[in-house]
C-alpha atoms as a PDB file:
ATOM      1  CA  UNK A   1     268.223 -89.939 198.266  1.00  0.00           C
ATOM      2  CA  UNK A   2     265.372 -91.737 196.002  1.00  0.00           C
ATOM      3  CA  UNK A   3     263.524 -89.394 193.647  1.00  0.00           C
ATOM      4  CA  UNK A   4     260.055 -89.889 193.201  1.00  0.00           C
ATOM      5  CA  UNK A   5     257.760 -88.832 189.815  1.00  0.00           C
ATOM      6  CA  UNK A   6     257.613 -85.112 189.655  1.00  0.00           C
ATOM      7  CA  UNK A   7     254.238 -84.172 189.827  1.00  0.00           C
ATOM      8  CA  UNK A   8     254.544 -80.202 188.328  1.00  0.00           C
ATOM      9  CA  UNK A   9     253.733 -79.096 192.597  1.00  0.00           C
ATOM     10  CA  UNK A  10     255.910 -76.054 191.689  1.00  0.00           C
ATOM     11  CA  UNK A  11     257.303 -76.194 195.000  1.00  0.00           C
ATOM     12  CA  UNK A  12     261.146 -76.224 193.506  1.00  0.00           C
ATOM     13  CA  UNK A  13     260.786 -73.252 191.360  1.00  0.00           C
ATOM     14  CA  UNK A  14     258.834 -70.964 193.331  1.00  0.00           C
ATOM     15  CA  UNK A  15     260.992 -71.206 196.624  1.00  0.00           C
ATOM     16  CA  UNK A  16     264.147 -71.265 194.829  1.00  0.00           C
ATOM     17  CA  UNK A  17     265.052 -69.697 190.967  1.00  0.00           C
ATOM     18  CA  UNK A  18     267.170 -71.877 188.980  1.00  0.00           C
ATOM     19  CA  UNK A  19     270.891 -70.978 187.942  1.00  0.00           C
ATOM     20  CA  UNK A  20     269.913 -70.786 184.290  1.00  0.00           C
ATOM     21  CA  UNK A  21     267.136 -67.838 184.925  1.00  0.00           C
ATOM     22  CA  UNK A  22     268.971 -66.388 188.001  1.00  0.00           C
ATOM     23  CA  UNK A  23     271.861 -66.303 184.718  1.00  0.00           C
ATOM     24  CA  UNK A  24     268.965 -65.024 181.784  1.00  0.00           C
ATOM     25  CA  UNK A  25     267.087 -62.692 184.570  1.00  0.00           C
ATOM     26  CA  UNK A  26     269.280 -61.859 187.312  1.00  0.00           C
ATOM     27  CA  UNK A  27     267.172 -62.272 190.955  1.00  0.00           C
ATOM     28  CA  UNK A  28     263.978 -62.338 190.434  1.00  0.00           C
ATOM     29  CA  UNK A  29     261.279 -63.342 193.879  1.00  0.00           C
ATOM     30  CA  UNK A  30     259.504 -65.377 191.212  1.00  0.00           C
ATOM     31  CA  UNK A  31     260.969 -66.755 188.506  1.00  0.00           C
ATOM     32  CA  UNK A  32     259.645 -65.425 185.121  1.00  0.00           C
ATOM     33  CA  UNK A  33     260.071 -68.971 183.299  1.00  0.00           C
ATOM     34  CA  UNK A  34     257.675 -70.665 185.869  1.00  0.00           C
ATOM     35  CA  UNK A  35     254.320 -71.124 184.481  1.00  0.00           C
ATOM     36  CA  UNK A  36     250.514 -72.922 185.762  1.00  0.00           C
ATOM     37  CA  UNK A  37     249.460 -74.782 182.777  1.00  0.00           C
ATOM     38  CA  UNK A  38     245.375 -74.854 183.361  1.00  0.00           C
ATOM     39  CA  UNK A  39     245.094 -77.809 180.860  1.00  0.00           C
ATOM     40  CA  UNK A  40     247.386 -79.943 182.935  1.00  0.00           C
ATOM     41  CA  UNK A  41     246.792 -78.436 186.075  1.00  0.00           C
ATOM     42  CA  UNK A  42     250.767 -78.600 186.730  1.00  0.00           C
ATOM     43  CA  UNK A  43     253.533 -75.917 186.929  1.00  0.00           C
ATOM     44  CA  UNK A  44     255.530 -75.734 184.031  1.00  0.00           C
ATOM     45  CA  UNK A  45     258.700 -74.428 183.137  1.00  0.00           C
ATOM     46  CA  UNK A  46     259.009 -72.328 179.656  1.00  0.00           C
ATOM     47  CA  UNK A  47     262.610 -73.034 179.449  1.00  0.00           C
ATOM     48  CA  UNK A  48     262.381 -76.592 179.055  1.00  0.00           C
ATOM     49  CA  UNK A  49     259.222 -75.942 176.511  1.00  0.00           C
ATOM     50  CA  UNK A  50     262.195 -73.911 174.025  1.00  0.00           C
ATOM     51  CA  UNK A  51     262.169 -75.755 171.039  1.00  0.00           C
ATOM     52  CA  UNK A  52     265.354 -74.638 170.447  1.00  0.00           C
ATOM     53  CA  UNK A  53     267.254 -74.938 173.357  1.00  0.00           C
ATOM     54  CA  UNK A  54     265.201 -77.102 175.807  1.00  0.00           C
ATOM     55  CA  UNK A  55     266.419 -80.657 175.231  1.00  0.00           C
ATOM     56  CA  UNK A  56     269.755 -78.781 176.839  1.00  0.00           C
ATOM     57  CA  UNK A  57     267.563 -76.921 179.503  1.00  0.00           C
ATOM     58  CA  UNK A  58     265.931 -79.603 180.912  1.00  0.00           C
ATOM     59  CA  UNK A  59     269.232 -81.726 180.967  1.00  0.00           C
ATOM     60  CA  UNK A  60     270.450 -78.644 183.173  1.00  0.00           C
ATOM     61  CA  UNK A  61     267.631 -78.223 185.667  1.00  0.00           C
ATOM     62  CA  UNK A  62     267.285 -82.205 185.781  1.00  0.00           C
ATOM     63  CA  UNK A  63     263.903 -82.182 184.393  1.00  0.00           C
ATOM     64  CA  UNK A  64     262.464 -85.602 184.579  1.00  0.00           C
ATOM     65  CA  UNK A  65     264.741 -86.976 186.940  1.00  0.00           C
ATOM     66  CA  UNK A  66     261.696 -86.862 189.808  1.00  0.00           C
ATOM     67  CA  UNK A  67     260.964 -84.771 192.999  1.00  0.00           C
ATOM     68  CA  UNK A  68     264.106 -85.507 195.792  1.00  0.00           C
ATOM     69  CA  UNK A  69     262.194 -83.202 198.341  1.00  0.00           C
ATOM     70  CA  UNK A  70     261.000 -85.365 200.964  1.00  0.00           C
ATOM     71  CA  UNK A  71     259.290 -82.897 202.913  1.00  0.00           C
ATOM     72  CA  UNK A  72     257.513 -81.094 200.439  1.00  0.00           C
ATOM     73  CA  UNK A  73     253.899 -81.124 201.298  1.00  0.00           C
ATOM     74  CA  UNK A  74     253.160 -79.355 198.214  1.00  0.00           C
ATOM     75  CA  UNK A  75     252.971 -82.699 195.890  1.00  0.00           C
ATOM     76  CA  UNK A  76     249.740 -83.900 197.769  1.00  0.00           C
ATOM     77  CA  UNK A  77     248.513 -80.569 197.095  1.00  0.00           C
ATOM     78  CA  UNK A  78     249.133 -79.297 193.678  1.00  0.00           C
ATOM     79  CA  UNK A  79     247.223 -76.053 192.408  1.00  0.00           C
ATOM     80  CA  UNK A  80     247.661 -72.736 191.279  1.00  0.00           C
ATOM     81  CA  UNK A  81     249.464 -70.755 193.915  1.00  0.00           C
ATOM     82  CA  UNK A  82     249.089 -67.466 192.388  1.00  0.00           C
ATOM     83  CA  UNK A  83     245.747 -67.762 192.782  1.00  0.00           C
ATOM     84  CA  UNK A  84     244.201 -66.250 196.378  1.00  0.00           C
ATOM     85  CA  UNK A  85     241.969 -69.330 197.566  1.00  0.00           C
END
C-alpha cells in the first residue's frame, strides 16, 4: 500500500498506543507520549522529540515514512481533539 505525507492528524496514536509506550507505560486509553503542538497545529510524538534516544524511536514507530491509512478521514481534518468543539 502507498504511503502518503503524514500530516501530524493524530489519528494513529490516539486509536492505537505504540509498542514502545504500551512497553515504557503499560496500557494506557491515551498514550502519554502523544502531544498537540499549538505552533504547528499537528500532533506530535515526545518520543521521537528525545534527543537522546529519538533518532532510534522514530526509526521504530516509522516516523516519516507517511500516513498508509486510507480511510482515515482525520488528515482532511486535523485539530486538537482534546479539545470539546
Amino acid at each position: 500500500m502507498s504511503a502518503v505525507p503524514c500530516v501530524g492528524c493524530g489519528w494513529c496514536c490516539l486509536n492505537d498506543q505504540c509498542r514502545e509506550s504500551h512497553i515504557l507505560h503499560g496500557y494506557q486509553k491515551r498514550c502519554p507520549e502523544l502531544y498537540w503542538d499549538d505552533a504547528a497545529l499537528r500532533y506530535a510524538c515526545r518520543l521521537a522529540a528525545d534527543p537522546v534516544r529519538g533518532e532510534e524511536f522514530r526509526f521504530l514507530l516509522a516516523i516519516g515514512e507517511g500516513c498508509c491509512a486510507r480511510f482515515n478521514t482525520w488528515r482532511e481534518d486535523v485539530r486538537n481533539r482534546d479539545r470539546i468543539d
